[in-house]
PDB file of N, CA and C in Angstrom:
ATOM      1  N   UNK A   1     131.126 130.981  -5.981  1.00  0.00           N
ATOM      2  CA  UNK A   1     132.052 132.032  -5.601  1.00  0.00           C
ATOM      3  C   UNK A   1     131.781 132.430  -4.151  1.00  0.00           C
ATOM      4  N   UNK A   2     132.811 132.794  -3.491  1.00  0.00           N
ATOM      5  CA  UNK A   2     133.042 133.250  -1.824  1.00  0.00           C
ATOM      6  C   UNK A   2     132.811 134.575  -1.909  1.00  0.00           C
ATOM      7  N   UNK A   3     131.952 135.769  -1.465  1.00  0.00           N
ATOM      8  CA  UNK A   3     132.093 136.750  -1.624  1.00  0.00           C
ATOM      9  C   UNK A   3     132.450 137.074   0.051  1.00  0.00           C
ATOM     10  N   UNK A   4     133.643 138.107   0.062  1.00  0.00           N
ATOM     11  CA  UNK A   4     133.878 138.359   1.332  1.00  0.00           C
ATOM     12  C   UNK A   4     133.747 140.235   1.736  1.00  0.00           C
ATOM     13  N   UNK A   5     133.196 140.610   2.544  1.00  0.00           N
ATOM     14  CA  UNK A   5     132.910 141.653   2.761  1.00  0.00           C
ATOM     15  C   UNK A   5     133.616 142.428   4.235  1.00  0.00           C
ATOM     16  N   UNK A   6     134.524 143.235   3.869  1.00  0.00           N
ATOM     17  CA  UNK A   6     135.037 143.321   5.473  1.00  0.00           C
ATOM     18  C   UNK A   6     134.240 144.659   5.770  1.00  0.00           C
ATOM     19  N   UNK A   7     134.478 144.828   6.749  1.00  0.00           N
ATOM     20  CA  UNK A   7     133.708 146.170   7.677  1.00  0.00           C
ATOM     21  C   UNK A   7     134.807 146.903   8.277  1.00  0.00           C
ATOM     22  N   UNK A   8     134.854 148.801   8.099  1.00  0.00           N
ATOM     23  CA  UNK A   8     136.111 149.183   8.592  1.00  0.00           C
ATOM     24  C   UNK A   8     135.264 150.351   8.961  1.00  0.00           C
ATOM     25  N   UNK A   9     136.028 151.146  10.024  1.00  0.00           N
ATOM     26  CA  UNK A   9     135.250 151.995  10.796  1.00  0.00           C
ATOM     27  C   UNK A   9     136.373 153.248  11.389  1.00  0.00           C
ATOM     28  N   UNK A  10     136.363 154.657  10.718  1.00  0.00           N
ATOM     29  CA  UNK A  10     137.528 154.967  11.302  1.00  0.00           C
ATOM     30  C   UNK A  10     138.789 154.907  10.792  1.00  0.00           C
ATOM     31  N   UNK A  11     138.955 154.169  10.190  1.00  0.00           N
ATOM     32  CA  UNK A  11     139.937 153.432   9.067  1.00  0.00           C
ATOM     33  C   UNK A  11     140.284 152.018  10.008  1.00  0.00           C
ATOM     34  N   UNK A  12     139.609 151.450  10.482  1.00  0.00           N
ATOM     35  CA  UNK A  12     139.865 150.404  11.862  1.00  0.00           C
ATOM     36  C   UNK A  12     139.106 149.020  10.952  1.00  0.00           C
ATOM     37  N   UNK A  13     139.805 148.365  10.696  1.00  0.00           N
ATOM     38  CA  UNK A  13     139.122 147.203  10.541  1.00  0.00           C
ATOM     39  C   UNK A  13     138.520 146.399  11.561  1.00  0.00           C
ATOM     40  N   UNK A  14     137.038 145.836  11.926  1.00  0.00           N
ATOM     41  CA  UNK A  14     136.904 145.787  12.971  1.00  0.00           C
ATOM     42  C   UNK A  14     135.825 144.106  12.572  1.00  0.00           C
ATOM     43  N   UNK A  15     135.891 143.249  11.142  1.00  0.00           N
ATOM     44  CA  UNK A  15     134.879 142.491  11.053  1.00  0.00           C
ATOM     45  C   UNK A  15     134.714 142.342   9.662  1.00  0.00           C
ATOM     46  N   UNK A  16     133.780 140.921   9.376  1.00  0.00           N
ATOM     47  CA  UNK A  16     134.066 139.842   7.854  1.00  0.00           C
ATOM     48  C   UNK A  16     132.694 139.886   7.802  1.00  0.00           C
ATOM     49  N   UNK A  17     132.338 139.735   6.997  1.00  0.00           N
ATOM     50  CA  UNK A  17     131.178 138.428   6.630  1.00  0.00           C
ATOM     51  C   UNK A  17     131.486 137.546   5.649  1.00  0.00           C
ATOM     52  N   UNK A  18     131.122 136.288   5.150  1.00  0.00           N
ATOM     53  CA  UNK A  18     131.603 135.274   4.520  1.00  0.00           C
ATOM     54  C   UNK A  18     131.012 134.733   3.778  1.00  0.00           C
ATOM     55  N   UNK A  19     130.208 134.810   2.196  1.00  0.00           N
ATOM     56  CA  UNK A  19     128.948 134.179   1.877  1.00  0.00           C
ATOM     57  C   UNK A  19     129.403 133.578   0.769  1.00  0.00           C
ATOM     58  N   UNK A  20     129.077 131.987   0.607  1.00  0.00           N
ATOM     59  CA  UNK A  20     128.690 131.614  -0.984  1.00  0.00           C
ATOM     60  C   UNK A  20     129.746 130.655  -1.006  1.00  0.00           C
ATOM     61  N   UNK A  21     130.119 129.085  -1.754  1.00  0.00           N
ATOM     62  CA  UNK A  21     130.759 128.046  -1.503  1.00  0.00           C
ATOM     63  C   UNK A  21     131.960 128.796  -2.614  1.00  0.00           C
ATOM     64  N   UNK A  22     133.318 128.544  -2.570  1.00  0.00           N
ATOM     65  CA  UNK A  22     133.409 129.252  -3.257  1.00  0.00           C
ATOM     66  C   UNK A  22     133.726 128.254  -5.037  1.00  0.00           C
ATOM     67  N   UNK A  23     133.622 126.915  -4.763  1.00  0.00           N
ATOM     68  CA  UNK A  23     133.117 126.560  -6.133  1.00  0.00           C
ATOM     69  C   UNK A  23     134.409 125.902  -6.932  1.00  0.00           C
ATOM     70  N   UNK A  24     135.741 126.032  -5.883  1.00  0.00           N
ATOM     71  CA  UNK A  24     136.856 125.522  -6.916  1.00  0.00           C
ATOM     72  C   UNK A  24     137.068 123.621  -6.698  1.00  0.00           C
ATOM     73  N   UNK A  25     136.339 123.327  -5.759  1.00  0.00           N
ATOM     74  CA  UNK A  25     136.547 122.011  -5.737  1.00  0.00           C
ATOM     75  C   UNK A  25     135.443 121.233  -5.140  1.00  0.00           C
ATOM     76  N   UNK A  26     134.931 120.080  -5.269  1.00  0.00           N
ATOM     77  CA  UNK A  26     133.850 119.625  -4.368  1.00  0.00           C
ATOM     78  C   UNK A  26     133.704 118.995  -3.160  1.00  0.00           C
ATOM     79  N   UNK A  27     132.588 119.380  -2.704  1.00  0.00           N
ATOM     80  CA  UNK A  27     132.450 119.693  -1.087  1.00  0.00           C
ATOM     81  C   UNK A  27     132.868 118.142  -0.744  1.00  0.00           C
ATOM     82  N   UNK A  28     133.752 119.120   0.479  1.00  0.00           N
ATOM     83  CA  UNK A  28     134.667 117.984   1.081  1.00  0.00           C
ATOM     84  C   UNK A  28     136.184 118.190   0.874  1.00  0.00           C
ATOM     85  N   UNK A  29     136.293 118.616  -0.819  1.00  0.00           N
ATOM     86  CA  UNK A  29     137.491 118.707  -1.061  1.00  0.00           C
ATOM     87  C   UNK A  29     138.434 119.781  -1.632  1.00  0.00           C
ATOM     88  N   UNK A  30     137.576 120.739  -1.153  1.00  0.00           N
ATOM     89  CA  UNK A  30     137.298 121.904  -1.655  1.00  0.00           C
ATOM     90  C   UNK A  30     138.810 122.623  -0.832  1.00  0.00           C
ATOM     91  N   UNK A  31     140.033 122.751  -1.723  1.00  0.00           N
ATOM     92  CA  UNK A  31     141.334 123.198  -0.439  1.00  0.00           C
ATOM     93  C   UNK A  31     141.267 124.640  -0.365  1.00  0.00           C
ATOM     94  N   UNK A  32     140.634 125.556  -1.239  1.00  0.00           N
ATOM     95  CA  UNK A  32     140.321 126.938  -1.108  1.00  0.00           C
ATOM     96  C   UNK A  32     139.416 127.492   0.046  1.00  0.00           C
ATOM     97  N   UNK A  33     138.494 126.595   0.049  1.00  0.00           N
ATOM     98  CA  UNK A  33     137.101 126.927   0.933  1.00  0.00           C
ATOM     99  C   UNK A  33     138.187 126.375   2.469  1.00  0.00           C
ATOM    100  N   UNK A  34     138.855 125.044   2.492  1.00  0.00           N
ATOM    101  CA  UNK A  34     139.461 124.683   3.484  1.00  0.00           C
ATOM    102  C   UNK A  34     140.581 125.657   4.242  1.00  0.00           C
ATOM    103  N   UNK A  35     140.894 127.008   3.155  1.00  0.00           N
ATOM    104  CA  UNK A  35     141.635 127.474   3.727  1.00  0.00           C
ATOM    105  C   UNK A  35     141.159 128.546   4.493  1.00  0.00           C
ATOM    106  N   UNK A  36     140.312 129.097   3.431  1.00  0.00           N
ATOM    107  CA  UNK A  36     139.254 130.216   3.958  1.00  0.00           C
ATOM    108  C   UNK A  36     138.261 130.175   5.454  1.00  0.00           C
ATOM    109  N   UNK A  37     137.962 128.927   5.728  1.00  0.00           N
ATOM    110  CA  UNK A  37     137.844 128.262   7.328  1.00  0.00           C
ATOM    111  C   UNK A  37     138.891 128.242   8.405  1.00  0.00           C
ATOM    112  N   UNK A  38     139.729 127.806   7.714  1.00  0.00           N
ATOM    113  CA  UNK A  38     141.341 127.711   8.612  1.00  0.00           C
ATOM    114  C   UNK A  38     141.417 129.231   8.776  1.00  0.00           C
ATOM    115  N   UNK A  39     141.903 130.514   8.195  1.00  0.00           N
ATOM    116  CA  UNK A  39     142.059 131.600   8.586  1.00  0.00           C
ATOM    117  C   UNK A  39     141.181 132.142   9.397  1.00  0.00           C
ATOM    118  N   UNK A  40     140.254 132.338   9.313  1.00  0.00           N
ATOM    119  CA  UNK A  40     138.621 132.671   9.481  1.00  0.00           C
ATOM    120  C   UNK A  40     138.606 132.344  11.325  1.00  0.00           C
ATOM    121  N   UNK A  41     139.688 130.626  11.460  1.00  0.00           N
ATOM    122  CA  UNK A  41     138.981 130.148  12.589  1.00  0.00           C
ATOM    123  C   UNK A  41     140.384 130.664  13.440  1.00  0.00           C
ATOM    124  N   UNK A  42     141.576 130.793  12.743  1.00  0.00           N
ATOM    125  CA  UNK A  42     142.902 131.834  12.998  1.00  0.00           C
ATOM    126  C   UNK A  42     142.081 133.289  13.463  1.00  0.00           C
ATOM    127  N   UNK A  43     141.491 133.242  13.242  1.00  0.00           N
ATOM    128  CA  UNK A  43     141.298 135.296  13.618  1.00  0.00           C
ATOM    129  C   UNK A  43     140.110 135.004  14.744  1.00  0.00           C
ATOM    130  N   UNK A  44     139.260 133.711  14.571  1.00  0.00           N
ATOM    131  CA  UNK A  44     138.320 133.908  16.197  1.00  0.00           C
ATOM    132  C   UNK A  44     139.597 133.489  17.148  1.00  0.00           C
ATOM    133  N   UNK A  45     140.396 132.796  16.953  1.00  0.00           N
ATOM    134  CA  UNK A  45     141.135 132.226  18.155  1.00  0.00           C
ATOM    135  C   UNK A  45     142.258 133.122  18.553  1.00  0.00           C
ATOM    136  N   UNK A  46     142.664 133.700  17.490  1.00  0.00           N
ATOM    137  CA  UNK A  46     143.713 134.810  18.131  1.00  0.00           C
ATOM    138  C   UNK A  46     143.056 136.347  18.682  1.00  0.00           C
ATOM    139  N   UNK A  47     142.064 136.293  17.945  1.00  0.00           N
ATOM    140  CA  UNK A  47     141.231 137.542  18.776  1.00  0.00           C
ATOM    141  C   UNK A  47     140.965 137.373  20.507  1.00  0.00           C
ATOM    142  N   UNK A  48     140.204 136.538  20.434  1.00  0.00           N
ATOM    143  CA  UNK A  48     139.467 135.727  21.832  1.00  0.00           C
ATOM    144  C   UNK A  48     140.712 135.224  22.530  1.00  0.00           C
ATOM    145  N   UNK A  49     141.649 134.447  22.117  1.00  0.00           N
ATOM    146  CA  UNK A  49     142.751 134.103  23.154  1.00  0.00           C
ATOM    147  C   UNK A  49     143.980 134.982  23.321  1.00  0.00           C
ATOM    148  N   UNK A  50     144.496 135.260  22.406  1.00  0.00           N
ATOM    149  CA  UNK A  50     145.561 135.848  22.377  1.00  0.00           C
ATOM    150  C   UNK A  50     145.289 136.917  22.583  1.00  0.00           C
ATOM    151  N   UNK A  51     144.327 138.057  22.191  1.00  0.00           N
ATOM    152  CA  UNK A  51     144.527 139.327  22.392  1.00  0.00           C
ATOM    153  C   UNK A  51     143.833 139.332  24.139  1.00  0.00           C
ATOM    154  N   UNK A  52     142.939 138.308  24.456  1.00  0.00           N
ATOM    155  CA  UNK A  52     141.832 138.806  25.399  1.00  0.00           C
ATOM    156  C   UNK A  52     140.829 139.256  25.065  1.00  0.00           C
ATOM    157  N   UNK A  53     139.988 139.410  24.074  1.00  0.00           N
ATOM    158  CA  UNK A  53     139.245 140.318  23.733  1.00  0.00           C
ATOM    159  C   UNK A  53     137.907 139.477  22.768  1.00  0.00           C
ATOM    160  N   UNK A  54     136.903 139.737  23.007  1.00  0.00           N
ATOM    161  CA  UNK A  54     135.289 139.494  22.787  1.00  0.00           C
ATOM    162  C   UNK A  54     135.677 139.403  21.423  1.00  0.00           C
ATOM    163  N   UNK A  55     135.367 138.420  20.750  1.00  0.00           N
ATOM    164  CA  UNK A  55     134.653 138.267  19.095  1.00  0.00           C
ATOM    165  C   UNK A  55     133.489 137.641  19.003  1.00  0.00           C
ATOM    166  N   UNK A  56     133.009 138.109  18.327  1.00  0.00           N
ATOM    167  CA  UNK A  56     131.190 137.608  17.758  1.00  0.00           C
ATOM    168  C   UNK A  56     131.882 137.061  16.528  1.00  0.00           C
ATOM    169  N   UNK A  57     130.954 135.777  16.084  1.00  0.00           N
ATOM    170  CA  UNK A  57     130.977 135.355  15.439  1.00  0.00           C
ATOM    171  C   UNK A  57     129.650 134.171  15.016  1.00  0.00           C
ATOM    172  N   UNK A  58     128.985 134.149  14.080  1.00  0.00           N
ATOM    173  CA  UNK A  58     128.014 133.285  13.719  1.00  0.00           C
ATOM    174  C   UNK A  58     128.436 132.554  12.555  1.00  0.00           C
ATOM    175  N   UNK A  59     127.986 131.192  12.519  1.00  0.00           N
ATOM    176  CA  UNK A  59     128.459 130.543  11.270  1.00  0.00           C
ATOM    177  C   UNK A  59     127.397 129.607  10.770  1.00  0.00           C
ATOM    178  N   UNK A  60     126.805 129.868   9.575  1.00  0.00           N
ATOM    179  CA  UNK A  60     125.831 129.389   9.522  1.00  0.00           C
ATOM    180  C   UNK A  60     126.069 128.327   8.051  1.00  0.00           C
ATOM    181  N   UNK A  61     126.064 127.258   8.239  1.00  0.00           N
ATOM    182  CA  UNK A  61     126.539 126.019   7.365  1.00  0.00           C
ATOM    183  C   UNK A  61     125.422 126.428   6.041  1.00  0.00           C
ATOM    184  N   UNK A  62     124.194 125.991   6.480  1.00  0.00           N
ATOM    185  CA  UNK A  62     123.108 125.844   5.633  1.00  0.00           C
ATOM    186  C   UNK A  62     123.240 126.916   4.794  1.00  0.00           C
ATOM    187  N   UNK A  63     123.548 128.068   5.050  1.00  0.00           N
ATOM    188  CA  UNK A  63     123.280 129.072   4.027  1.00  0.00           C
ATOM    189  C   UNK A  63     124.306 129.802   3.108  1.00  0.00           C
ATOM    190  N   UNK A  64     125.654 128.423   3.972  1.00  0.00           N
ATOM    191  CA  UNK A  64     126.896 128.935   3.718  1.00  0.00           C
ATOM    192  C   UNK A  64     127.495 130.783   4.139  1.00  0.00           C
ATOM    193  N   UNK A  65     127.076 131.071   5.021  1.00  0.00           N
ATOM    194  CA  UNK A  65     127.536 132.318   5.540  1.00  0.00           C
ATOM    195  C   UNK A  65     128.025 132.274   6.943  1.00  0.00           C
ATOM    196  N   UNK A  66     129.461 133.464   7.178  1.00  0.00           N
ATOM    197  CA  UNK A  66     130.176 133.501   8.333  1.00  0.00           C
ATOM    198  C   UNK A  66     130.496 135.108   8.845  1.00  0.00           C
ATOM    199  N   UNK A  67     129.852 135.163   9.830  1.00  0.00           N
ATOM    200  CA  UNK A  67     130.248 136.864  10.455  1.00  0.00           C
ATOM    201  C   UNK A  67     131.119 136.515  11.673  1.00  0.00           C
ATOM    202  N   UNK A  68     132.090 137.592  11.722  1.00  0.00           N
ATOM    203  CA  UNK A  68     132.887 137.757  12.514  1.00  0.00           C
ATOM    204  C   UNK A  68     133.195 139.082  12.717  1.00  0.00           C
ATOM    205  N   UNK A  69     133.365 139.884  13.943  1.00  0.00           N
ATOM    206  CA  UNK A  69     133.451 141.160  14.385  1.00  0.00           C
ATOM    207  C   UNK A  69     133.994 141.203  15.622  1.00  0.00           C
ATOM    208  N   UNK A  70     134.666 142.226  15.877  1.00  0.00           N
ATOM    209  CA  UNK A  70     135.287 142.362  17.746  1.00  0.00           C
ATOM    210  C   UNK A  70     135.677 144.157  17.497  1.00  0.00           C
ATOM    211  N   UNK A  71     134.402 144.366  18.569  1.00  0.00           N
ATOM    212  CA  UNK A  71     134.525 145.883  18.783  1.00  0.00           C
ATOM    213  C   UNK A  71     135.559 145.908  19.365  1.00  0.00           C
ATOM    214  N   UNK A  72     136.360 145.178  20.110  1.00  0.00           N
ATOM    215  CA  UNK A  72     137.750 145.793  20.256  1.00  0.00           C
ATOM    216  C   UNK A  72     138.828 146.107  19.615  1.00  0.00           C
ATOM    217  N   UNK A  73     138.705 145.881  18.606  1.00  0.00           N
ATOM    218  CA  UNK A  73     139.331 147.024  17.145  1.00  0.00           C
ATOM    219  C   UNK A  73     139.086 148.423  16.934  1.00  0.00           C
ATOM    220  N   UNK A  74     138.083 149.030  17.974  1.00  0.00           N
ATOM    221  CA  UNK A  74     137.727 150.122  17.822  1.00  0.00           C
ATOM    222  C   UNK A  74     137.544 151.446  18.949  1.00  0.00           C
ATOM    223  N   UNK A  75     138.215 152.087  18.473  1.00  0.00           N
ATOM    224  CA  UNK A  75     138.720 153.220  19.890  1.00  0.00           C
ATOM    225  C   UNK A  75     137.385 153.353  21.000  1.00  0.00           C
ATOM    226  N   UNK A  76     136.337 153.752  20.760  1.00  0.00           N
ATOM    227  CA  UNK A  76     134.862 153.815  21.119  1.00  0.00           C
ATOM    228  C   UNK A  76     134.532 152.328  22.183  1.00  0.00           C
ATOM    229  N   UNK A  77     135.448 151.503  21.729  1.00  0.00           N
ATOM    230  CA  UNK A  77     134.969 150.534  23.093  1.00  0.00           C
ATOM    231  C   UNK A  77     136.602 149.918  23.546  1.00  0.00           C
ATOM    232  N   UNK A  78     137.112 150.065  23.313  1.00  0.00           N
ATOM    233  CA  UNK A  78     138.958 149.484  23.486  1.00  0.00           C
ATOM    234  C   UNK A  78     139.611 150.697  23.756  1.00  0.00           C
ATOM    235  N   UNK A  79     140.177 150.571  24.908  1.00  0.00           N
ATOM    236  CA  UNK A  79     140.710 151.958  25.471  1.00  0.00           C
ATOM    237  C   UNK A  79     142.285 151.889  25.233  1.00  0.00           C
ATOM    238  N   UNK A  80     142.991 150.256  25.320  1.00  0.00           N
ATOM    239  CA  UNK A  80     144.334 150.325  25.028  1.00  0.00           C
ATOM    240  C   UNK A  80     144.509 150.124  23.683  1.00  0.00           C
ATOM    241  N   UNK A  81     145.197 150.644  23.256  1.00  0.00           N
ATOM    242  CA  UNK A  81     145.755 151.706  21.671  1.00  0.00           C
ATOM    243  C   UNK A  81     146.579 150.183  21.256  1.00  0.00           C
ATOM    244  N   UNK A  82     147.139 150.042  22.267  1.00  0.00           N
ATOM    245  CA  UNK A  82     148.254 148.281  21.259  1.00  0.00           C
ATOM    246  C   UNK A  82     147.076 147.260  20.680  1.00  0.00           C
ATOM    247  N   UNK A  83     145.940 147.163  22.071  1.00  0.00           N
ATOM    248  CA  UNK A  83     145.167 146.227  21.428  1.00  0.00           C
ATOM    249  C   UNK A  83     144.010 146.454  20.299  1.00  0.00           C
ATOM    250  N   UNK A  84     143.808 147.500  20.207  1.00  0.00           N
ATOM    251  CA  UNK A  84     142.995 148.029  19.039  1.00  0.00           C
ATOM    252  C   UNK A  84     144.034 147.997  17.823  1.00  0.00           C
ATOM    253  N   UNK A  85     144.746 147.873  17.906  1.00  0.00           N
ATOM    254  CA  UNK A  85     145.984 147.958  16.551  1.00  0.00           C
ATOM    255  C   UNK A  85     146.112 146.488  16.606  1.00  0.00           C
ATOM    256  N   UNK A  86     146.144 145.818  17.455  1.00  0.00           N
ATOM    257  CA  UNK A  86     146.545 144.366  17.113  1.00  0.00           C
ATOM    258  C   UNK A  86     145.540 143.743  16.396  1.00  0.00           C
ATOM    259  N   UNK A  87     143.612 144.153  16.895  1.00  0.00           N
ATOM    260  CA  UNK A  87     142.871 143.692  16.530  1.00  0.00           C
ATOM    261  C   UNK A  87     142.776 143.578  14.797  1.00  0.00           C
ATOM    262  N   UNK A  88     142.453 144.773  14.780  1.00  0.00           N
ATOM    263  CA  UNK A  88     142.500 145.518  13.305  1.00  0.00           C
ATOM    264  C   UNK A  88     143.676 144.882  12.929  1.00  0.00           C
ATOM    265  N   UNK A  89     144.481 145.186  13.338  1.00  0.00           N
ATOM    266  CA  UNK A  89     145.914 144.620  12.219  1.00  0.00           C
ATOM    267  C   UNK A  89     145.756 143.061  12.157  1.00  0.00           C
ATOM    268  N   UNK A  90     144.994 142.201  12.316  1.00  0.00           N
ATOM    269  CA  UNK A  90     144.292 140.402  12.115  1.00  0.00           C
ATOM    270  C   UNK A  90     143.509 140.518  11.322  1.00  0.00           C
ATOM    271  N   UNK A  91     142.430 141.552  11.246  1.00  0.00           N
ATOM    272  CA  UNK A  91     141.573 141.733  10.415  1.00  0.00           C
ATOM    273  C   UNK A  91     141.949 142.424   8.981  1.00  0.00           C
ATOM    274  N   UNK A  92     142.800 143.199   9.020  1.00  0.00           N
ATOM    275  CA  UNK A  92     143.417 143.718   7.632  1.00  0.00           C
ATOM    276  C   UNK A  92     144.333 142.975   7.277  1.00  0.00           C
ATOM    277  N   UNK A  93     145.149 141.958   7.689  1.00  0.00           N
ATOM    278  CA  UNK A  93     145.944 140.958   7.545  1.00  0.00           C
ATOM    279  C   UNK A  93     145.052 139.912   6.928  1.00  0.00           C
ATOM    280  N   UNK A  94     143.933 139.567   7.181  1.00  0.00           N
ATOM    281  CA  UNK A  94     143.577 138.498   5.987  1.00  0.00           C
ATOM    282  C   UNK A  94     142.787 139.371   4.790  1.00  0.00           C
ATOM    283  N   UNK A  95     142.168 140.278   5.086  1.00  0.00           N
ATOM    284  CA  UNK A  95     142.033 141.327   3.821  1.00  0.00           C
ATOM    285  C   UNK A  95     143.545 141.531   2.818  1.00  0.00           C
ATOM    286  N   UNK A  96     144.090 141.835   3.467  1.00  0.00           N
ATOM    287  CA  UNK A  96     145.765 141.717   1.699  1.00  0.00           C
ATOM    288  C   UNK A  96     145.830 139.851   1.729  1.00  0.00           C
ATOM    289  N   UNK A  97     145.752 138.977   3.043  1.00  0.00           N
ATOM    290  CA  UNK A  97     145.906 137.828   2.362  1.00  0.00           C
ATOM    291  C   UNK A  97     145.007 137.312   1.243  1.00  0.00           C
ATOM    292  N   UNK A  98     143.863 137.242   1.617  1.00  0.00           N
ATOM    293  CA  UNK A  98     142.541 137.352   0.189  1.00  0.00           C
ATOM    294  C   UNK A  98     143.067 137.927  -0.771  1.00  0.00           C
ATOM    295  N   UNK A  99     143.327 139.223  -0.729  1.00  0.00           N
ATOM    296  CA  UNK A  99     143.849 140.643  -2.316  1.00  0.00           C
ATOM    297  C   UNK A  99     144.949 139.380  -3.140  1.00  0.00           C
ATOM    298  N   UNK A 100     145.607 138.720  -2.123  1.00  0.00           N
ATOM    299  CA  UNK A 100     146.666 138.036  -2.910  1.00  0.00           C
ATOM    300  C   UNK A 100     146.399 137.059  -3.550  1.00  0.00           C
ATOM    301  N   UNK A 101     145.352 136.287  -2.836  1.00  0.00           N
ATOM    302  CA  UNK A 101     144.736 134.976  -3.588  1.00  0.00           C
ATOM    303  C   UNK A 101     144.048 135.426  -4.945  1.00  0.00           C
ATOM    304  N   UNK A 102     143.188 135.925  -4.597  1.00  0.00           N
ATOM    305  CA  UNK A 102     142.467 136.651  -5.867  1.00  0.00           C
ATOM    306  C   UNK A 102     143.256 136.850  -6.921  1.00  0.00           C
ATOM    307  N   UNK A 103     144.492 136.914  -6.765  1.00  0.00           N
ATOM    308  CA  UNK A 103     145.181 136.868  -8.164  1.00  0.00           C
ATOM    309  C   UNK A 103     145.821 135.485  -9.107  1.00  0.00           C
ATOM    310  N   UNK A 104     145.710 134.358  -7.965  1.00  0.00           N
ATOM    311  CA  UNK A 104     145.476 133.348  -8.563  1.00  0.00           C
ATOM    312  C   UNK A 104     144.142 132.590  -8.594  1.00  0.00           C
ATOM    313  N   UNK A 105     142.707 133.016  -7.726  1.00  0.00           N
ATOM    314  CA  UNK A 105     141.845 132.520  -7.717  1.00  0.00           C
ATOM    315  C   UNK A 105     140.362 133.260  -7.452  1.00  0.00           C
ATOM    316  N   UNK A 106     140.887 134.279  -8.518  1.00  0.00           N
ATOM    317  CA  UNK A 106     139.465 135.608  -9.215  1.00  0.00           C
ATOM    318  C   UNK A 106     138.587 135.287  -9.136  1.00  0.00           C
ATOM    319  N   UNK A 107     138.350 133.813 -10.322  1.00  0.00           N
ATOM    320  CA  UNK A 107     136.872 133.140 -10.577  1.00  0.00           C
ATOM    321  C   UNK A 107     136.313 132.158  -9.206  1.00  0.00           C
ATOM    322  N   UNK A 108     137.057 132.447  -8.066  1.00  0.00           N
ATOM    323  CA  UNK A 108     136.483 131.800  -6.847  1.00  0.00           C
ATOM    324  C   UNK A 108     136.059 132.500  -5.528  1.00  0.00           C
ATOM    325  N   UNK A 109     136.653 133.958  -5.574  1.00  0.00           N
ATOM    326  CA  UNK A 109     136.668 134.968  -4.831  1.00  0.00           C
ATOM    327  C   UNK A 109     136.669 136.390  -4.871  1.00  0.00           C
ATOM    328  N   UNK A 110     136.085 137.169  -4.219  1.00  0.00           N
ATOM    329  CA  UNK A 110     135.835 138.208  -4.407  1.00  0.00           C
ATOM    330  C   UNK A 110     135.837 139.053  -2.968  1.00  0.00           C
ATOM    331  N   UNK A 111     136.680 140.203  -2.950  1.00  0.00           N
ATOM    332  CA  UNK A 111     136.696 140.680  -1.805  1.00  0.00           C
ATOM    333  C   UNK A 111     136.415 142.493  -1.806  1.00  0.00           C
ATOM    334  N   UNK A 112     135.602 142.742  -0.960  1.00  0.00           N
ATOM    335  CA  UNK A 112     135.342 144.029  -1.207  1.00  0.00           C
ATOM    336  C   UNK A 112     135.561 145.065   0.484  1.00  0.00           C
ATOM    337  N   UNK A 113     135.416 146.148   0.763  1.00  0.00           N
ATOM    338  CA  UNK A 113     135.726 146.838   2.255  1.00  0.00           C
ATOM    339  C   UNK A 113     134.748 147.513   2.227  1.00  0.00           C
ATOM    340  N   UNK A 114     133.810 147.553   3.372  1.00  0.00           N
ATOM    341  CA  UNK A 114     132.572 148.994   3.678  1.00  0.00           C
ATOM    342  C   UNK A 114     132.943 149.435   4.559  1.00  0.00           C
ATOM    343  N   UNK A 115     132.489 151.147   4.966  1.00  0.00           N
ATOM    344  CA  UNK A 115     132.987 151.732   5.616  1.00  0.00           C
ATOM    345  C   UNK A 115     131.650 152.187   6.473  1.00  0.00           C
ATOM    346  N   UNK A 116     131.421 151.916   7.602  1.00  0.00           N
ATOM    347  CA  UNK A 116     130.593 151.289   8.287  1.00  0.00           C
ATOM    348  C   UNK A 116     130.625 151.169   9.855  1.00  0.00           C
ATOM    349  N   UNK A 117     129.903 151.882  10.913  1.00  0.00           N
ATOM    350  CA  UNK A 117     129.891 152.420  12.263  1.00  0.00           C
ATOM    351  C   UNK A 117     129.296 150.580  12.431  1.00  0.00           C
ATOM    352  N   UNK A 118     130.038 150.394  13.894  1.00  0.00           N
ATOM    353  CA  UNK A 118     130.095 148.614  14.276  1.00  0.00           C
ATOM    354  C   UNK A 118     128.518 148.591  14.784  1.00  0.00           C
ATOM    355  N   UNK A 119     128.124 147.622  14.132  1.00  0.00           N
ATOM    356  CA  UNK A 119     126.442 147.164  14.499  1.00  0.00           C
ATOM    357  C   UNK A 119     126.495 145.904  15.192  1.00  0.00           C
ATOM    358  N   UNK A 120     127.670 145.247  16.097  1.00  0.00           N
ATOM    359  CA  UNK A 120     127.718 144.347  16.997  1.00  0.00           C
ATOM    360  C   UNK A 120     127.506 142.455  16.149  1.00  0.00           C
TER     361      UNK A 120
END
């Protein structure tokens, strides 16, 4: 199972973490886990290119875990108001996309929100 954990701050979504294979198919062929990469790599590239704006991100194969965060989702370091809404609104955009999967693929995923001051 994929357990996914977002981080919101403010009511600002601002960051993921990503842990655990999520088990519906085997590695390699796994089209759940394949998608969950594909979005994942959708939100570093539209953060970082499209908006302009810094994302952290670590991805660590071996242990199967993925963090992703961009304080520019958050008033405290992002001074223009469109791009703090754009940020957050990428990041809560795959939070309901997950909510939706989960209803066809429960026993593979799990998604939960903490509410949580940005630790970079």
């Amino acid at each position: 199972m994929t357990k996914i954990v977002f981080f919101r701050s403010g009511g600002a979504f601002y960051g993921f973490e990503e842990q655990g294979h999520t088990g519906y198919g085997e590695s390699g062929d796994d089209v759940l886990c394949a998608a969950l990469s594909a979005m994942t790599m959708l939100i570093v590239n539209t953060v970082e290119l499209s908006y302009a704006s810094d994302v952290q991100y670590e991805i660590n194969e071996g242990a199967t875990e993925i963090k992703v965060s961009s304080k520019a989702a958050l008033e405290e370091f992002e001074k223009d108001e469109r791009k703090r809404f754009a940020v957050s609104g990428i990041f809560q955009a795959y939070y309901y996309q997950l909510n939706d999967m989960i209803e066809d693929y429960s026993d593979y995923l799990d998604v939960e929100v903490v509410d949580r001051p940005y630790g970079g």
